[in-house]
C-alpha atoms as a PDB file:
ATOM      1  CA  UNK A   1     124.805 150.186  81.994  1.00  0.00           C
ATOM      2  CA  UNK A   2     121.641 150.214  80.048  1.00  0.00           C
ATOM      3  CA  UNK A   3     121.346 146.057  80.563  1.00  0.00           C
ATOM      4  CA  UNK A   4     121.926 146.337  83.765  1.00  0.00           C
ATOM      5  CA  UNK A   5     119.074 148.707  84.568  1.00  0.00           C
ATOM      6  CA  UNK A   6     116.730 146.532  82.554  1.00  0.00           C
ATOM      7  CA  UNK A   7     118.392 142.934  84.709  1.00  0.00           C
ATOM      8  CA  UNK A   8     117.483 145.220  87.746  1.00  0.00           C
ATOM      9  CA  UNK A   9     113.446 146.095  86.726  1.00  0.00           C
ATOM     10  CA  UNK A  10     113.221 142.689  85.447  1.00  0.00           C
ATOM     11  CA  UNK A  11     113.995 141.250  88.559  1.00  0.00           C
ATOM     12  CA  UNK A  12     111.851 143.699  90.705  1.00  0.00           C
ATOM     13  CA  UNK A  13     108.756 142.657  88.615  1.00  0.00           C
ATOM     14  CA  UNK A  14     108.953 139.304  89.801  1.00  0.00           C
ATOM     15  CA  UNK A  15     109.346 139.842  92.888  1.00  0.00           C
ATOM     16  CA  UNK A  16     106.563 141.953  93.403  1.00  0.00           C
ATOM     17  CA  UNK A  17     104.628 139.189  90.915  1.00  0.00           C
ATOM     18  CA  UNK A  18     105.930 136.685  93.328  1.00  0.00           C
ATOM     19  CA  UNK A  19     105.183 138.118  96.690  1.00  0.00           C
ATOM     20  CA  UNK A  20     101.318 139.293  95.460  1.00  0.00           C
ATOM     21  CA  UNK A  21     102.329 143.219  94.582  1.00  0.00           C
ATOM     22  CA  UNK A  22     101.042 143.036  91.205  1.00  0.00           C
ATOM     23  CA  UNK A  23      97.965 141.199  90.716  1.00  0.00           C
ATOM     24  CA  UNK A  24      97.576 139.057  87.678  1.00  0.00           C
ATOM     25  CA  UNK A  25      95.562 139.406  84.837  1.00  0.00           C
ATOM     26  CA  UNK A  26      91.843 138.050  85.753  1.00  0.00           C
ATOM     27  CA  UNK A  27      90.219 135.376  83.492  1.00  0.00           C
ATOM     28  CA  UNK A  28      87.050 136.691  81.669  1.00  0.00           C
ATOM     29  CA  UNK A  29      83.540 134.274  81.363  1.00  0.00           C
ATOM     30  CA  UNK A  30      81.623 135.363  78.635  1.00  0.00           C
ATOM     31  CA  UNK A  31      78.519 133.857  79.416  1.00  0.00           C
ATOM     32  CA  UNK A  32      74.619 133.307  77.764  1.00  0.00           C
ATOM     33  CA  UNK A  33      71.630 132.086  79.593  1.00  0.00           C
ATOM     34  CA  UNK A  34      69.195 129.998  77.947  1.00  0.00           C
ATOM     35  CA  UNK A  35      65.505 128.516  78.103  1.00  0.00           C
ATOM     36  CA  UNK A  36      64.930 125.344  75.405  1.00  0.00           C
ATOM     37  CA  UNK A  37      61.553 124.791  74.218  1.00  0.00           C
ATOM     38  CA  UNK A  38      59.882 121.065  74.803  1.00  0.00           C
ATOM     39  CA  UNK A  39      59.162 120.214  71.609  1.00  0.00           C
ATOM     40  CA  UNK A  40      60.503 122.436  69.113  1.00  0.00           C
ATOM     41  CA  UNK A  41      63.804 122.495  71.123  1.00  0.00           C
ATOM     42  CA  UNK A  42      63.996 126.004  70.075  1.00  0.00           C
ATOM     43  CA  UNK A  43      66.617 128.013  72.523  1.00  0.00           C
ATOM     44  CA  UNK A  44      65.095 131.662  73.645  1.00  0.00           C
ATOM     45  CA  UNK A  45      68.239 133.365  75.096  1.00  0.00           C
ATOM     46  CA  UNK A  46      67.506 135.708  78.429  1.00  0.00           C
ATOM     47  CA  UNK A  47      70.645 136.875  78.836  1.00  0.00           C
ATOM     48  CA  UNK A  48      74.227 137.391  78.049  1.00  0.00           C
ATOM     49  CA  UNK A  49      77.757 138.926  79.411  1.00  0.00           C
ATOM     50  CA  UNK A  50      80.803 138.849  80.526  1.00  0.00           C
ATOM     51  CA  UNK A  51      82.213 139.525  84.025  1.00  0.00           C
ATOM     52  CA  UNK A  52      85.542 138.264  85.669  1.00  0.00           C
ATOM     53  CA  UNK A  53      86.788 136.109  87.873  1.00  0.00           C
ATOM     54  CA  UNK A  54      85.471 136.969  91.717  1.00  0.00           C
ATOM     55  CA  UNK A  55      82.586 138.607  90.261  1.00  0.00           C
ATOM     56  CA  UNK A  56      79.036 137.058  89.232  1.00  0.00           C
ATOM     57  CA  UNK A  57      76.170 137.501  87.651  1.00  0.00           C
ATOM     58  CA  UNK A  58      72.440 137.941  88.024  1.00  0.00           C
ATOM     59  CA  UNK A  59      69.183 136.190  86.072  1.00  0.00           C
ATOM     60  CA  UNK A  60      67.500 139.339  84.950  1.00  0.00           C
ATOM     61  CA  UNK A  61      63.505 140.138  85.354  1.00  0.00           C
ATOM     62  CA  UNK A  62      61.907 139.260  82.102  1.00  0.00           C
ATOM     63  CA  UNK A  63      58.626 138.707  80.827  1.00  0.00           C
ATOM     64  CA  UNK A  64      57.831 135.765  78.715  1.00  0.00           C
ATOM     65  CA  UNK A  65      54.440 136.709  77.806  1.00  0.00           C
ATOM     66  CA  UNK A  66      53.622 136.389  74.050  1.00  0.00           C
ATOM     67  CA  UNK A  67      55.983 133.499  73.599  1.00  0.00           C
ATOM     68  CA  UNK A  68      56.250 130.374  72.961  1.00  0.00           C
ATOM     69  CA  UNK A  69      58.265 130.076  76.497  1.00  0.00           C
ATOM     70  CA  UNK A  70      55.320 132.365  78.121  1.00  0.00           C
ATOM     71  CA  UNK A  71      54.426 128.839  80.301  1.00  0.00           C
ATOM     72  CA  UNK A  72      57.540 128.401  82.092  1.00  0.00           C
ATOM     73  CA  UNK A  73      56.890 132.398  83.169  1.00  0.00           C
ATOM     74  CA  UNK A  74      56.312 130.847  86.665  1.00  0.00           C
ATOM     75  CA  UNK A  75      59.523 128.997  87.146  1.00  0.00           C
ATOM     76  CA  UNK A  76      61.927 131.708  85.595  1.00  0.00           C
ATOM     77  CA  UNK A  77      60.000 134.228  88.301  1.00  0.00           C
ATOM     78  CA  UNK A  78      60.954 131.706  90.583  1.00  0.00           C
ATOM     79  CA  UNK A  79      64.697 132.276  89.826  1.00  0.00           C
ATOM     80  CA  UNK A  80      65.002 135.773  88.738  1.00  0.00           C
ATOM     81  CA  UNK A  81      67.447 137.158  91.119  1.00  0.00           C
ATOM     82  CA  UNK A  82      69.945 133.939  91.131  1.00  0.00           C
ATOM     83  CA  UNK A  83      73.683 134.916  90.966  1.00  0.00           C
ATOM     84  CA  UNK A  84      75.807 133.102  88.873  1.00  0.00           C
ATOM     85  CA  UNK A  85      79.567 133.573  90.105  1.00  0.00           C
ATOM     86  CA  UNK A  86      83.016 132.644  89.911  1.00  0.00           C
ATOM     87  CA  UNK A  87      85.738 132.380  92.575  1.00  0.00           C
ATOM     88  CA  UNK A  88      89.061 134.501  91.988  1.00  0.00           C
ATOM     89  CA  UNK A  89      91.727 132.512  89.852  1.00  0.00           C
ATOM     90  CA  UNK A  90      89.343 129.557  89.554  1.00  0.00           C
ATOM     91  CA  UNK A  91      90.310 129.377  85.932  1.00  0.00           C
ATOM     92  CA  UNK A  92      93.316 128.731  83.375  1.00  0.00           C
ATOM     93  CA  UNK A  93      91.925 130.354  80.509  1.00  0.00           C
ATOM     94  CA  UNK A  94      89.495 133.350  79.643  1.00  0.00           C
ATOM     95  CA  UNK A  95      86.100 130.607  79.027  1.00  0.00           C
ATOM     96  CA  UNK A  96      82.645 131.094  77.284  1.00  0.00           C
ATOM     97  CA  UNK A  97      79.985 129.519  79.035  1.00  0.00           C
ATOM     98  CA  UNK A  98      76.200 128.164  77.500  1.00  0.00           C
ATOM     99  CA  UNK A  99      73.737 127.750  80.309  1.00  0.00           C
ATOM    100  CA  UNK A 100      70.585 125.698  79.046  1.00  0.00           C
ATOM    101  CA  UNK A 101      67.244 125.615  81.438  1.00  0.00           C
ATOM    102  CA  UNK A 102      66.170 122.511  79.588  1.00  0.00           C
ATOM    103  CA  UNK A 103      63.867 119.782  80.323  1.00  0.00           C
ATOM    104  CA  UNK A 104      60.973 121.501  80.769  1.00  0.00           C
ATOM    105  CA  UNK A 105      57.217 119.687  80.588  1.00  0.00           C
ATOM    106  CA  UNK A 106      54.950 122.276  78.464  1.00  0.00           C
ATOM    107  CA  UNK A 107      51.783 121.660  80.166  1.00  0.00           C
ATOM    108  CA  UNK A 108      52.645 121.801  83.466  1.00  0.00           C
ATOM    109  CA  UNK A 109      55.552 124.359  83.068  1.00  0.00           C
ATOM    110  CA  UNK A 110      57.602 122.587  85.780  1.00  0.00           C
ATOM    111  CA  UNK A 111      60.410 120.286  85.053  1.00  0.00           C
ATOM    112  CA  UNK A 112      59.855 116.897  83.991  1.00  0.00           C
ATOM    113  CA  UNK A 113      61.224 113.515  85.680  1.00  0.00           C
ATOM    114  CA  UNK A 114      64.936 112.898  85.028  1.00  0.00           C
ATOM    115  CA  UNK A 115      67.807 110.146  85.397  1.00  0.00           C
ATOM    116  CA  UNK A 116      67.813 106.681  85.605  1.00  0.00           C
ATOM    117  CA  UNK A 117      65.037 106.584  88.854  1.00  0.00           C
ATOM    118  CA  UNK A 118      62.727 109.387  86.780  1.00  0.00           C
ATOM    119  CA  UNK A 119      63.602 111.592  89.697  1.00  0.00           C
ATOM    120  CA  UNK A 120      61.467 114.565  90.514  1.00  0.00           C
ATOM    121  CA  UNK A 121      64.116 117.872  90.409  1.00  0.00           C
ATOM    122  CA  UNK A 122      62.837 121.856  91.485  1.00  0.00           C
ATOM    123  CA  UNK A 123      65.286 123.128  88.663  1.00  0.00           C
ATOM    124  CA  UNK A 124      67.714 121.229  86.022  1.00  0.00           C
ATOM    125  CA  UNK A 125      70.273 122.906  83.590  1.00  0.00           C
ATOM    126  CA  UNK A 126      73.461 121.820  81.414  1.00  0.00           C
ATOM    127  CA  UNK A 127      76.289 124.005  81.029  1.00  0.00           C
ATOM    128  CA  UNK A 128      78.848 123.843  78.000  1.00  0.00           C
ATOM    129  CA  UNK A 129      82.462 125.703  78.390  1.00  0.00           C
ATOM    130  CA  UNK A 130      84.900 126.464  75.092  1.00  0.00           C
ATOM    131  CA  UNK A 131      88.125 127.186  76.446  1.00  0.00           C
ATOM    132  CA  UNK A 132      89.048 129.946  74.313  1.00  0.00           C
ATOM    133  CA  UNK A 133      92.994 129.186  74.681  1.00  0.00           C
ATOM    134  CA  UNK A 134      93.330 125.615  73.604  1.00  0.00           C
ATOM    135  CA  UNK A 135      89.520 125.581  71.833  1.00  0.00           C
ATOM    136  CA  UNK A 136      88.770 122.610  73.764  1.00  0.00           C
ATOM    137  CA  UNK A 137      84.691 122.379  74.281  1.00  0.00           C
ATOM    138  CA  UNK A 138      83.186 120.836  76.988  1.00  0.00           C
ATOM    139  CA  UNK A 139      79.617 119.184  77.365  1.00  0.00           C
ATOM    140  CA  UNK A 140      77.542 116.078  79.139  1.00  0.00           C
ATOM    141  CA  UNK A 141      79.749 114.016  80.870  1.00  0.00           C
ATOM    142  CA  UNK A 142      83.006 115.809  79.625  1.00  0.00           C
ATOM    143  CA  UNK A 143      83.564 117.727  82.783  1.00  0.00           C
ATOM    144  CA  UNK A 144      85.317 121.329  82.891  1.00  0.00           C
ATOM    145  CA  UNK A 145      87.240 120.913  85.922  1.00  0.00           C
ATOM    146  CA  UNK A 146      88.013 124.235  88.219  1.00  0.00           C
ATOM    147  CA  UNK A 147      91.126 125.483  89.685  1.00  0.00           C
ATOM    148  CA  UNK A 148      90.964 123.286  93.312  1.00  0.00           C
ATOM    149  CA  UNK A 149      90.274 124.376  95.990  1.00  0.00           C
ATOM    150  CA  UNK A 150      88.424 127.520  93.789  1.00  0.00           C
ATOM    151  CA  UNK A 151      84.751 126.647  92.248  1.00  0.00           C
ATOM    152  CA  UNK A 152      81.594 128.470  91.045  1.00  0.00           C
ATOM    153  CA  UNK A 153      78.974 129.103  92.681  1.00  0.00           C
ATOM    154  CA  UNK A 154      74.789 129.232  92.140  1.00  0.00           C
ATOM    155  CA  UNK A 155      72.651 131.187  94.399  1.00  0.00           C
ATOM    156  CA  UNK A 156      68.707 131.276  93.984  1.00  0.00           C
ATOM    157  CA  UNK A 157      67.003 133.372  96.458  1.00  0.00           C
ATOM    158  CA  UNK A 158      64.100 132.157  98.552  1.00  0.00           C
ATOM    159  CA  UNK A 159      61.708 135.019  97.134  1.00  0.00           C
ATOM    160  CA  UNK A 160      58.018 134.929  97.668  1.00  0.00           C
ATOM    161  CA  UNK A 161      58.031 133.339  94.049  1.00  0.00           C
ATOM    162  CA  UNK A 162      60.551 130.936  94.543  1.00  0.00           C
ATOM    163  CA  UNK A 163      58.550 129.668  97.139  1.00  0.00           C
ATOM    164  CA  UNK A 164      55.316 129.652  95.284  1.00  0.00           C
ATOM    165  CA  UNK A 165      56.400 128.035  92.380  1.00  0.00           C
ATOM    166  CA  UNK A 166      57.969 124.915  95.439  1.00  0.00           C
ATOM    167  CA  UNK A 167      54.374 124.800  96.505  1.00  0.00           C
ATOM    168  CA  UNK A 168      52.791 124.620  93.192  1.00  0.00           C
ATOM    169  CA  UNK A 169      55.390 121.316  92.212  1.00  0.00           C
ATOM    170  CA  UNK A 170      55.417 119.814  95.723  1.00  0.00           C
ATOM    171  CA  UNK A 171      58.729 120.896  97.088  1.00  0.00           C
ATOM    172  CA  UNK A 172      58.793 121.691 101.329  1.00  0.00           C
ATOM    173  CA  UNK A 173      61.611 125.156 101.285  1.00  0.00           C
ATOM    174  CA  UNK A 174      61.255 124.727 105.349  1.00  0.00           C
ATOM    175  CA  UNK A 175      61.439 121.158 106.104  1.00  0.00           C
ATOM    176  CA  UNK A 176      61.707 119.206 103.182  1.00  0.00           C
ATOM    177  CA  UNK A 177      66.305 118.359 102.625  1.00  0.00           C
ATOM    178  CA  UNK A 178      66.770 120.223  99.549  1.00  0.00           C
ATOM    179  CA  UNK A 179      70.105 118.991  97.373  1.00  0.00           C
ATOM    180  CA  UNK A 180      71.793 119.114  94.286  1.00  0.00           C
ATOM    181  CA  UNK A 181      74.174 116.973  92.492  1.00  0.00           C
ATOM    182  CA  UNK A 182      75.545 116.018  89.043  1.00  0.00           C
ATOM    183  CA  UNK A 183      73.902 114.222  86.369  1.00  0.00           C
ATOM    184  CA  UNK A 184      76.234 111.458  84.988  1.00  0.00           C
ATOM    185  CA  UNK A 185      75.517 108.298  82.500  1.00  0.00           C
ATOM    186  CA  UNK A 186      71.562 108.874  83.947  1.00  0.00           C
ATOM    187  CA  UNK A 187      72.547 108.349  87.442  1.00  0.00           C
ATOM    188  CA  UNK A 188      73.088 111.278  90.279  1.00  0.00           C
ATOM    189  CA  UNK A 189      76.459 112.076  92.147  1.00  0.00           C
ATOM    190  CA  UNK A 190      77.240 114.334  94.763  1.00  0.00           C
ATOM    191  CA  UNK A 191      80.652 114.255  94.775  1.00  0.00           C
ATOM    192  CA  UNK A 192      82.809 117.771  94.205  1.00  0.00           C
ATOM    193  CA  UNK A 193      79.291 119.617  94.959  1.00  0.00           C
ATOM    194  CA  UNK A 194      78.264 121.296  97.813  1.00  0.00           C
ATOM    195  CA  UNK A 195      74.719 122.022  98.748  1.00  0.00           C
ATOM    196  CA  UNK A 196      74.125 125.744 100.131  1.00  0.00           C
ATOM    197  CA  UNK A 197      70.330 125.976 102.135  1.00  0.00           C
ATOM    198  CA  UNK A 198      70.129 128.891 104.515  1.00  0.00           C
ATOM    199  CA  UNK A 199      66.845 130.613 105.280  1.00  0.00           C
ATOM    200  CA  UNK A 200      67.988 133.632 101.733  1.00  0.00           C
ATOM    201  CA  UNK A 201      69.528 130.659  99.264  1.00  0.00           C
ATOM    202  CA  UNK A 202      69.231 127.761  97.573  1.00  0.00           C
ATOM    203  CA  UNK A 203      72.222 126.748  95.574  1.00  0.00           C
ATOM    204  CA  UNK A 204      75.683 124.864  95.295  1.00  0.00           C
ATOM    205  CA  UNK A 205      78.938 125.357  94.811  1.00  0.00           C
ATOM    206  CA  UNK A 206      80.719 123.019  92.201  1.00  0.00           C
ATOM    207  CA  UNK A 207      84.031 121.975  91.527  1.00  0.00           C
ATOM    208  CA  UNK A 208      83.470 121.557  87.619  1.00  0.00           C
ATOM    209  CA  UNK A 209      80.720 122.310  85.012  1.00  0.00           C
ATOM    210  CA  UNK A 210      78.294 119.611  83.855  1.00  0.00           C
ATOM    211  CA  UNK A 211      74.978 119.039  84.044  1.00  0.00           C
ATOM    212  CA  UNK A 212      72.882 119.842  87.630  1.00  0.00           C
ATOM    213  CA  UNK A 213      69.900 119.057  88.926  1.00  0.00           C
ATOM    214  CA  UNK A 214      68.731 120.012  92.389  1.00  0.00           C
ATOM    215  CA  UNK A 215      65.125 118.491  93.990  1.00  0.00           C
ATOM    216  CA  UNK A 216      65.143 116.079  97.385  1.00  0.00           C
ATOM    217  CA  UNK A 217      67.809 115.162  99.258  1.00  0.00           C
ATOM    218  CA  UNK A 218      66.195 111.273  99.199  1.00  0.00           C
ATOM    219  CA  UNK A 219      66.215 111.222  95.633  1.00  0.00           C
ATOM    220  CA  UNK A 220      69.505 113.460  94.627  1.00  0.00           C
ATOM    221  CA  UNK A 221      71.575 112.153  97.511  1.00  0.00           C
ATOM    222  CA  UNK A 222      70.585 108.665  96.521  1.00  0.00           C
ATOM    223  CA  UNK A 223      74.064 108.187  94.684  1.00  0.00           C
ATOM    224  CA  UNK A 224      74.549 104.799  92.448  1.00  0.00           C
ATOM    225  CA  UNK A 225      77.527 104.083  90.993  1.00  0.00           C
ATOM    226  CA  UNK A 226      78.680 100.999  88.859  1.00  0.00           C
ATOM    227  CA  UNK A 227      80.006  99.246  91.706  1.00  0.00           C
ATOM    228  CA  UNK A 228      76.697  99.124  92.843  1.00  0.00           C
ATOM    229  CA  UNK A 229      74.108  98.459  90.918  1.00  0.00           C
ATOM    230  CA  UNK A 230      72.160  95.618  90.525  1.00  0.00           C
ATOM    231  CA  UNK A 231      73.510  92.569  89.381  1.00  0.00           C
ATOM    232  CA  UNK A 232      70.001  91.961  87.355  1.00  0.00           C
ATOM    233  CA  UNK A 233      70.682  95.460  85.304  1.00  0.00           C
ATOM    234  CA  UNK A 234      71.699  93.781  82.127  1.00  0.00           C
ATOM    235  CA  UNK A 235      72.181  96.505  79.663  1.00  0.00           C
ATOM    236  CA  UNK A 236      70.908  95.729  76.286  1.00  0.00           C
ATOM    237  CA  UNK A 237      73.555  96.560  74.369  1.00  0.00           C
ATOM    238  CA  UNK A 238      77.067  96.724  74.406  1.00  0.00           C
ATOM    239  CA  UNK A 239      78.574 100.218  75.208  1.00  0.00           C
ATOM    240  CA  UNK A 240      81.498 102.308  76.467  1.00  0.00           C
ATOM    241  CA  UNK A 241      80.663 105.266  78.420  1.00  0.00           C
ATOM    242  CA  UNK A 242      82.731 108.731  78.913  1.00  0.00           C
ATOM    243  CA  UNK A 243      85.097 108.721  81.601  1.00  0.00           C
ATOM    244  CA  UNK A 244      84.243 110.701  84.834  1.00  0.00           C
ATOM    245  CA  UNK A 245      86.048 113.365  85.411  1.00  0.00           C
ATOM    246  CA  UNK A 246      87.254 114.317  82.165  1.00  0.00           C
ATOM    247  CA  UNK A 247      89.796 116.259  82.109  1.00  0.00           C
ATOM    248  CA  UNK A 248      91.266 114.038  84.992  1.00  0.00           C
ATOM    249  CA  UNK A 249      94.067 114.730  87.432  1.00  0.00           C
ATOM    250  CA  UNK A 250      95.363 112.032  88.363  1.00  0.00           C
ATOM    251  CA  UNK A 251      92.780 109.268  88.431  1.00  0.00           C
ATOM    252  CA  UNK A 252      89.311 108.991  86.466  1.00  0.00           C
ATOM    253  CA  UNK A 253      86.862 106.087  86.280  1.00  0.00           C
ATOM    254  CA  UNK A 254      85.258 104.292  83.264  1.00  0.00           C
ATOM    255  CA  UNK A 255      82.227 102.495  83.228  1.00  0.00           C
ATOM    256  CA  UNK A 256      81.253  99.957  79.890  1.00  0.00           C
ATOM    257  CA  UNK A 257      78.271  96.983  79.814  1.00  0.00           C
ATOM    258  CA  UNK A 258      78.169  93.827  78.115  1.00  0.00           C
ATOM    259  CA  UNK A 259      74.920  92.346  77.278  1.00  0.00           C
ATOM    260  CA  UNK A 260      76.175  88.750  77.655  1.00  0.00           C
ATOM    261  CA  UNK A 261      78.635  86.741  78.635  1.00  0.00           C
ATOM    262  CA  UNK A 262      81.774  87.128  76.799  1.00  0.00           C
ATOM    263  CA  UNK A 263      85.686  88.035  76.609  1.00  0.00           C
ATOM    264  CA  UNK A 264      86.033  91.578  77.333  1.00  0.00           C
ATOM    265  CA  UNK A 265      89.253  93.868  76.352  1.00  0.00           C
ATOM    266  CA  UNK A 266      89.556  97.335  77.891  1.00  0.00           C
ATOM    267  CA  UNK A 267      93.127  99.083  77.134  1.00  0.00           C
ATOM    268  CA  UNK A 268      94.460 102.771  77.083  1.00  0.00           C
ATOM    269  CA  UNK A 269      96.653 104.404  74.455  1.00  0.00           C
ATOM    270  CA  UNK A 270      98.945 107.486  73.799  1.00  0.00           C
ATOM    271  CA  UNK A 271      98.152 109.713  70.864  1.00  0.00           C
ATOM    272  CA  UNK A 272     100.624 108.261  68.626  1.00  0.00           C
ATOM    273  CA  UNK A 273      98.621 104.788  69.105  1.00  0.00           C
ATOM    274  CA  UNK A 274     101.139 102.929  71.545  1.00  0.00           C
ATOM    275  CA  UNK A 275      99.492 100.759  74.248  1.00  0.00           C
ATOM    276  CA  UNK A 276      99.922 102.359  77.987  1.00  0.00           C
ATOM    277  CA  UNK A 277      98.239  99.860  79.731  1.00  0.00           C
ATOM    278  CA  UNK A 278      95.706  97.128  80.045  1.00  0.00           C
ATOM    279  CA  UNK A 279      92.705  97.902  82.636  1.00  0.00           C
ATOM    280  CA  UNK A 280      90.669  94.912  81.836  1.00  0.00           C
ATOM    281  CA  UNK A 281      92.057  91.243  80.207  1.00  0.00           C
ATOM    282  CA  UNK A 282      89.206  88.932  81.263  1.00  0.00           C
ATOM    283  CA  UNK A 283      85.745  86.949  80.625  1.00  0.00           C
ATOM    284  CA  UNK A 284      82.949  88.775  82.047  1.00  0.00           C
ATOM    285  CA  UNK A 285      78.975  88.024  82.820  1.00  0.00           C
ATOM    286  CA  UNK A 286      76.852  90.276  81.308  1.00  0.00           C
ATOM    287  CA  UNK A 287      76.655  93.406  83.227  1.00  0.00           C
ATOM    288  CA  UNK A 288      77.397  97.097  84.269  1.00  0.00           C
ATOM    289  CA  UNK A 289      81.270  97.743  85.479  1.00  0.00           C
ATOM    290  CA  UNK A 290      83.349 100.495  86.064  1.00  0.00           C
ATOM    291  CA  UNK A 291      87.284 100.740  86.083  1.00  0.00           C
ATOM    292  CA  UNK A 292      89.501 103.067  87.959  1.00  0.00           C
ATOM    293  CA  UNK A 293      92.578 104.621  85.980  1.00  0.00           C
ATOM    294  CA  UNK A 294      95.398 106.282  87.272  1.00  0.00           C
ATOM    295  CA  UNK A 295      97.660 108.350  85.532  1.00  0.00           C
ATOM    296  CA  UNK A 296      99.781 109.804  87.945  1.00  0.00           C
ATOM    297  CA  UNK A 297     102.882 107.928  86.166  1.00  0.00           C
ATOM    298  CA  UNK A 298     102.151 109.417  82.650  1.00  0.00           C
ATOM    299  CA  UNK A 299     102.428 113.137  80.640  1.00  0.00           C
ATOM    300  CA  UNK A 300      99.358 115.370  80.262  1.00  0.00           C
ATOM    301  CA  UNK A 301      98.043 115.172  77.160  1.00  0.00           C
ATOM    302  CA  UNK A 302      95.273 113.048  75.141  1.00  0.00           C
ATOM    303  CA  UNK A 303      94.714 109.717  75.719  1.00  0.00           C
ATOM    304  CA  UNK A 304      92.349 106.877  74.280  1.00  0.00           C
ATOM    305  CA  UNK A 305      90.604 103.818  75.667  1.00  0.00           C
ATOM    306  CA  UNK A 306      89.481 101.247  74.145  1.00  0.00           C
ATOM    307  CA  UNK A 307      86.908  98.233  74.619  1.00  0.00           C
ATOM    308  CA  UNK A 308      86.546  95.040  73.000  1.00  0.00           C
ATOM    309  CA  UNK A 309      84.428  92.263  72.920  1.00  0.00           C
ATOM    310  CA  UNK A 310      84.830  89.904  70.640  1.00  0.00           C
ATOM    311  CA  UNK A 311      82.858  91.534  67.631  1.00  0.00           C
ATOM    312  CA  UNK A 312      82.700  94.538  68.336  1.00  0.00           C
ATOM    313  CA  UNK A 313      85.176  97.584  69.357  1.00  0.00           C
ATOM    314  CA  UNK A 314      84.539 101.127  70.886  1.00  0.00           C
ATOM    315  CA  UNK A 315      87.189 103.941  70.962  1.00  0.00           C
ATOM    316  CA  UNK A 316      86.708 107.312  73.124  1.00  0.00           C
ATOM    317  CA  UNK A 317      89.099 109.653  73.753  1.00  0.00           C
ATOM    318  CA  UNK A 318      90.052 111.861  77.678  1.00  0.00           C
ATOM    319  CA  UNK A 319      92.508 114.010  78.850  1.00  0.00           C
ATOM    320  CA  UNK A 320      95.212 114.109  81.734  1.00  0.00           C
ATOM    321  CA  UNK A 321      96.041 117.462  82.641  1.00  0.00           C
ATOM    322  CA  UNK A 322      98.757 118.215  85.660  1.00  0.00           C
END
């Protein structure tokens, strides 16, 4: 009789679990906000947490004065206020996050010229994720992917300050087309971000972590990819770039160069070293390209790719998760 009592509350908890009666556990961020010195590369940290899914956080009022950051007092005014947030069940896993305000110029206390174009940006910041369940870290190009359709969010008011410190590095808040997008291999992207300018904010909303950069919508929104670039960019070496997204679901892309001329090898493998397929078997010019992988016929887990030439070989490693 016993049993069947516990087959009976057994069975009620998932139904309530299944028809949204219980609510399940929320994933925590613990997060840490940083500015990173110039020169001495030297991280001051402004603030720290931890909040939960469907809740956010704010860049505190602080006073840099007496430090070595006190010249970038300006452009942290300009963004005290911002909320930092996360949409309900837009995670797997509890997370810890590293937020890095970094290239910074010392003099003028304004951010300096980034990318492959040496665009001008109003605000720039990476942002590294450990998963705290499978310990898997995340950083540069090696995107942390969010729960679709869910994302995070960033939200800088349009404060008097704000809009000082746009006056003082030659950004228009009223009629100049504000953006952001991703930072990948030195080029911008706009894909999986969305732009938020209203009259209060200035912000995004992003589909995965990586690095952002937000500044005019002529220079941001001016997206290159491999395909097409120019056919005089000859890189000067011969190199294998991290595939974008990574972690992928179910198709990724992978750009390499070749300096010159010359037989080019590009192939993917399981863990266990056994050849999945062959993306590129060919002679190639010298040259940027970028290959599109699928792997909606294969088994999450860790793959590698690699590129040949000839002489030389480069191995990276990505990861299909369904």
């Amino acid at each position: 009789m016993r049993n069947i009592f516990t087959l009976v509350k057994v069975i009620i908890i998932l139904t309530l679990f299944s028809e949204g009666f219980v609510e399940t556990p929320q994933n925590i961020i613990s997060y840490r906000l940083f500015i990173t010195h110039p020169t001495t590369h030297q991280k001051h940290l402004l603030t720290e947490g931890k909040i939960k899914e469907g809740e956010f956080f704010i860049f505190p009022k602080i006073k840099l004065e007496n430090t070595k950051f006190s010249n970038f007092q300006k452009f942290y005014d300009a963004v005290t206020g911002s909320k930092f947030g996360f949409d309900d069940n837009a995670l797997e896993h509890n997370i810890e996050i590293e937020i890095n305000l970094t290239n910074l110029d010392q003099t003028t206390g304004a951010f300096n010229k980034i990318g492959k174009a040496e665009d001008e940006v109003l605000i720039y910041f990476e942002i590294s994720v450990l998963d705290q369940t499978t310990n898997l870290f995340y950083e540069g190009d090696n995107s942390y992917y969010f729960k679709s359709p869910n994302s995070a969010y960033f939200l800088i008011p349009k404060s008097a300050d704000f809009k000082s410190y746009c006056k003082q590095t030659g950004f228009n808040t009223s009629g100049e087309d504000l953006l952001f997008g991703y930072l990948i291999n030195d080029y911008w992207n706009t894909d999986e971000i969305k732009t938020i300018d209203t009259e209060e904010y200035f912000g995004f909303r992003a589909s995965h972590f990586s690095r952002f950069g937000g500044g005019r919508g002529n220079s941001i929104g001016n997206v290159t990819s491999a395909d097409d670039k120019s056919e005089n960019e000859i890189p000067t070496k011969f190199y294998l770039s991290q595939n974008y997204p990574n972690p992928f679901n179910p198709q990724t892309k992978i750009e390499f160069g070749i300096e010159e001329k010359s037989e080019v090898q590009l192939k993917v493998y399981n863990i266990l070293g056994i050849e999945v397929v062959t993306l590129v078997d060919d002679q190639l010019n010298a040259g940027v390209y970028e290959v599109s992988f699928d792997g909606t016929k294969m088994t999450s887990g860790i793959y590698l790719y690699e590129l040949q030439n000839g002489s030389e070989t480069i191995i990276k490693k990505m990861t299909l998760i369904k």
